[in-house]
Protein backbone atom coordinates (compact mmCIF):
# COMPACT_ATOMS: atom_id res chain seq x y z
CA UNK A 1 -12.55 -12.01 20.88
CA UNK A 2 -16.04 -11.34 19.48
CA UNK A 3 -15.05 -8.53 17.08
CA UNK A 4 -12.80 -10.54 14.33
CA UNK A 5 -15.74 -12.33 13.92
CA UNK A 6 -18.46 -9.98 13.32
CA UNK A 7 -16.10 -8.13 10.93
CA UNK A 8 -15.28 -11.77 9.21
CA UNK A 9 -18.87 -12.17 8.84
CA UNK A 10 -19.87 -9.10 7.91
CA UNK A 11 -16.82 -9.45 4.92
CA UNK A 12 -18.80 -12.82 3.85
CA UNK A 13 -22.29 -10.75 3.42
CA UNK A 14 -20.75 -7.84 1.47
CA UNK A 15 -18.64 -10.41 -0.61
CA UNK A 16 -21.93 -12.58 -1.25
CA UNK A 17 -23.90 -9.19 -2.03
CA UNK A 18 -21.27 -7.92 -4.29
CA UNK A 19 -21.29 -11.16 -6.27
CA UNK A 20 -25.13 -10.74 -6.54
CA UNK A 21 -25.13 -7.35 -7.99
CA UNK A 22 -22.77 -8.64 -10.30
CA UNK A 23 -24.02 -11.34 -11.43
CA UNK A 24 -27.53 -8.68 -11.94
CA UNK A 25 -25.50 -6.55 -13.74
CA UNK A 26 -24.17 -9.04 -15.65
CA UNK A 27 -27.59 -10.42 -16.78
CA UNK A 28 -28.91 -6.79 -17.25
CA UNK A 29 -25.46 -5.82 -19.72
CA UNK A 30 -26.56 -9.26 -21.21
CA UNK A 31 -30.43 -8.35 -21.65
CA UNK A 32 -29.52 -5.12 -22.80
CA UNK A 33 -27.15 -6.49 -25.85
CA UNK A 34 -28.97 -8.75 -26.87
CA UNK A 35 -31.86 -6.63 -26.99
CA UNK A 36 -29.66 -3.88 -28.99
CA UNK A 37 -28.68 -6.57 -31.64
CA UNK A 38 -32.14 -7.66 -31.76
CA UNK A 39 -33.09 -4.24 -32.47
CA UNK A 40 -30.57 -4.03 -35.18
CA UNK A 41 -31.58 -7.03 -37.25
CA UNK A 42 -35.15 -5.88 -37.09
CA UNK A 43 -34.32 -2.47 -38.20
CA UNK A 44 -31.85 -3.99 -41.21
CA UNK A 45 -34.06 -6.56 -42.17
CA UNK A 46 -31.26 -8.78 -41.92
CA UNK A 47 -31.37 -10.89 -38.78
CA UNK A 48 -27.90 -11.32 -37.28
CA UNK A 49 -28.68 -14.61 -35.92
């Protein structure tokens, strides 16, 4: 009786963890592009924004 829900609850931390790396990686790939296209314009002389 007590091991569906350790397991259930255990699901719920790795799906909460799972979204946080993701939403970290999704702010890092953001970070990172616009940092790239930043990078770009200030090389070209030509800002892209």
């Amino acid at each position: 009786m007590h091991k569906p829900m350790l397991a259930s609850s255990r699901l719920e931390t790795l799906k909460s963890l799972l979204q946080k790396v993701r939403s970290l990686w999704l702010d890092a790939l953001r970070a990172t592009w616009f940092f790239l296209l930043h990078n770009l314009s200030v090389n070209k002389h030509c800002p892209l924004f």
